[in-house]
Protein backbone atom coordinates (compact mmCIF):
# COMPACT_ATOMS: atom_id res chain seq x y z
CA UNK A 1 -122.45 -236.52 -84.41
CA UNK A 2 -119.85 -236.05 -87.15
CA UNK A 3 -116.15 -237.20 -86.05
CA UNK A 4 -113.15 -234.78 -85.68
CA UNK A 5 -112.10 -235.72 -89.47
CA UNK A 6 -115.48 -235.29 -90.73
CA UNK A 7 -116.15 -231.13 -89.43
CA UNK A 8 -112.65 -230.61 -90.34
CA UNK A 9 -113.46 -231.49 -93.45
CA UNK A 10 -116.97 -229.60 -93.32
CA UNK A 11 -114.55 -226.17 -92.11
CA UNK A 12 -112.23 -226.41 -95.20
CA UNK A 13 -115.35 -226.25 -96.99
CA UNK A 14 -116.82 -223.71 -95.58
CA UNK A 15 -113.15 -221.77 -95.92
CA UNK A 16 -113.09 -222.43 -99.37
CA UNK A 17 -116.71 -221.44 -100.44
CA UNK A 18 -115.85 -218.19 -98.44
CA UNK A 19 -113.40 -217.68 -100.21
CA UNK A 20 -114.08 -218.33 -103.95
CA UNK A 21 -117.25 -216.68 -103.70
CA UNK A 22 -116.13 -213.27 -101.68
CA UNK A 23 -113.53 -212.84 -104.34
CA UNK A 24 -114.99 -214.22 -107.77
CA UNK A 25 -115.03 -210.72 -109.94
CA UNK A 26 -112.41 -209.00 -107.55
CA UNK A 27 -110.34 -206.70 -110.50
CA UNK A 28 -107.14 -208.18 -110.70
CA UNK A 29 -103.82 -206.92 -113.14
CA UNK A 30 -100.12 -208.16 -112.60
CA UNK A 31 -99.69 -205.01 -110.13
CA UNK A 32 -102.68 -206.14 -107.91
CA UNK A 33 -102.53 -210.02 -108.00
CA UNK A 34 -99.78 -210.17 -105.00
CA UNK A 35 -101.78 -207.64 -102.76
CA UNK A 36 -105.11 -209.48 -103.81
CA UNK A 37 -103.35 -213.05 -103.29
CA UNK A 38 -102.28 -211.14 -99.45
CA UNK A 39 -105.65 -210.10 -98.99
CA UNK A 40 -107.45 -213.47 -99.98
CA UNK A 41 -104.85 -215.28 -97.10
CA UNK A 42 -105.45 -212.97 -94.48
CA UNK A 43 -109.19 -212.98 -94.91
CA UNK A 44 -109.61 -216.45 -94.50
CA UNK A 45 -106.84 -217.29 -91.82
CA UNK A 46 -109.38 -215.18 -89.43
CA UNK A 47 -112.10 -218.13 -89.63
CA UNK A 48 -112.27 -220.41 -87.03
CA UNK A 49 -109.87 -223.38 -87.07
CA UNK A 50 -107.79 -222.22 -90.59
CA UNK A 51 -104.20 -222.51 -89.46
CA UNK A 52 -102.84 -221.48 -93.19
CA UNK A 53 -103.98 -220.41 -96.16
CA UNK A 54 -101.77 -220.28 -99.54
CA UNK A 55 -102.74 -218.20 -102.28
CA UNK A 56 -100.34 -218.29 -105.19
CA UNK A 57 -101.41 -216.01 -108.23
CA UNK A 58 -101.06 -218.25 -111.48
CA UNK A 59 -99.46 -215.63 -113.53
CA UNK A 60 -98.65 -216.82 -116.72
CA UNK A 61 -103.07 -217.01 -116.97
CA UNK A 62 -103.18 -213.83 -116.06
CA UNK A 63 -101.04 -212.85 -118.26
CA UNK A 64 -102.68 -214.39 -121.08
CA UNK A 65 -105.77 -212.76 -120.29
CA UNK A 66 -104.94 -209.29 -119.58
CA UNK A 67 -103.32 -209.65 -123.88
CA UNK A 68 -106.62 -210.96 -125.03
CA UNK A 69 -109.00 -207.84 -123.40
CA UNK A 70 -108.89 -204.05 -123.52
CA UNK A 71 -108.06 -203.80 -120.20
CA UNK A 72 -105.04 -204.17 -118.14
CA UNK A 73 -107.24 -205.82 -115.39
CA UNK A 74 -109.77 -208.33 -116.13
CA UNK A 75 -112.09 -210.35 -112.89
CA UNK A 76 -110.84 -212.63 -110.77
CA UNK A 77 -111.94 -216.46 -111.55
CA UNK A 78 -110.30 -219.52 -109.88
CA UNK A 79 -108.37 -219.78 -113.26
CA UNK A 80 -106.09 -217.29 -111.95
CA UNK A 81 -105.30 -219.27 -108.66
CA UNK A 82 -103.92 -222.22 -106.74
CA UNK A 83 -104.63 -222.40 -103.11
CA UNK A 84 -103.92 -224.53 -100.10
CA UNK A 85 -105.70 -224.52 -96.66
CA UNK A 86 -105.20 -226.13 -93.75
CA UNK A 87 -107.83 -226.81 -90.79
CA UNK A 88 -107.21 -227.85 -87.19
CA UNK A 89 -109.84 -229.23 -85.42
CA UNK A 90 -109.28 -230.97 -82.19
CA UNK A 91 -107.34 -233.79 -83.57
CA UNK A 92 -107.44 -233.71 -87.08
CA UNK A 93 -106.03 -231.81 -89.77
CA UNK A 94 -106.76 -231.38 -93.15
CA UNK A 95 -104.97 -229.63 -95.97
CA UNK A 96 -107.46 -229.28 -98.83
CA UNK A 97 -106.34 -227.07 -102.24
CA UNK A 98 -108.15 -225.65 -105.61
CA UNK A 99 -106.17 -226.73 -108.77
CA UNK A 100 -107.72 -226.14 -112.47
CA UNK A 101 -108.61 -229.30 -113.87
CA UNK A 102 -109.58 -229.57 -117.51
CA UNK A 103 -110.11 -226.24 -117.79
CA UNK A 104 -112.59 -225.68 -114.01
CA UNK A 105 -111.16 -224.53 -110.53
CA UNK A 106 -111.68 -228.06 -108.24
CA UNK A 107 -111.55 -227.81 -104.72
CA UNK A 108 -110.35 -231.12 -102.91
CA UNK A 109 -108.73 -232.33 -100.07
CA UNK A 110 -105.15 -233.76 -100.23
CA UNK A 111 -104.72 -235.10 -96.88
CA UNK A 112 -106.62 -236.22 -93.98
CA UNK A 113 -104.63 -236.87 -90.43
């Protein structure tokens, strides 16, 4: 049987995939990315055990994509985002985040308690 750390763990990664993968593509322009950042939060804080989720838009990326295309949207890619979650389960917490690192959207944890 896993320990209390180890399907904590597990449930951030389940949160996470959920996440990247129901909003990978999502349109996304300067007016949307607070509403879409909202939306990606609230989605995931229903799953089991998710106390918090953070979602903060990286805008300055955005930015700089939206003045390379045609468009003034372009698809949503983990480029565009930091997040933090945070899992409860029974006694154990984890906070686990997505941060670009040379050049790809990581996910990782940060702490284990």
């Amino acid at each position: 049987m896993p320990t209390d750390a180890e399907q904590a763990c597990f449930e951030a990664g389940i949160k996470f995939g959920s996440l990247y993968h129901q909003f990978a593509g999502t349109p996304i322009s300067l007016d949307s990315a607070d509403s879409l950042a909202t939306a990606m939060e609230e989605a995931i804080e229903n799953q089991p055990y998710c106390e918090a989720v953070t979602v903060e838009i990286r805008r300055e990326e955005l930015e700089a994509a939206l003045s390379e295309g045609p468009a003034d949207y372009t698809e949503f890619t983990g480029r565009f985002a930091e997040v933090e979650i945070v899992v409860d389960y029974e006694d154990s917490e984890v906070v686990a985040r997505m941060e670009m690192d040379d050049g790809y959207p990581l996910m990782a944890l940060d702490r284990v308690e």
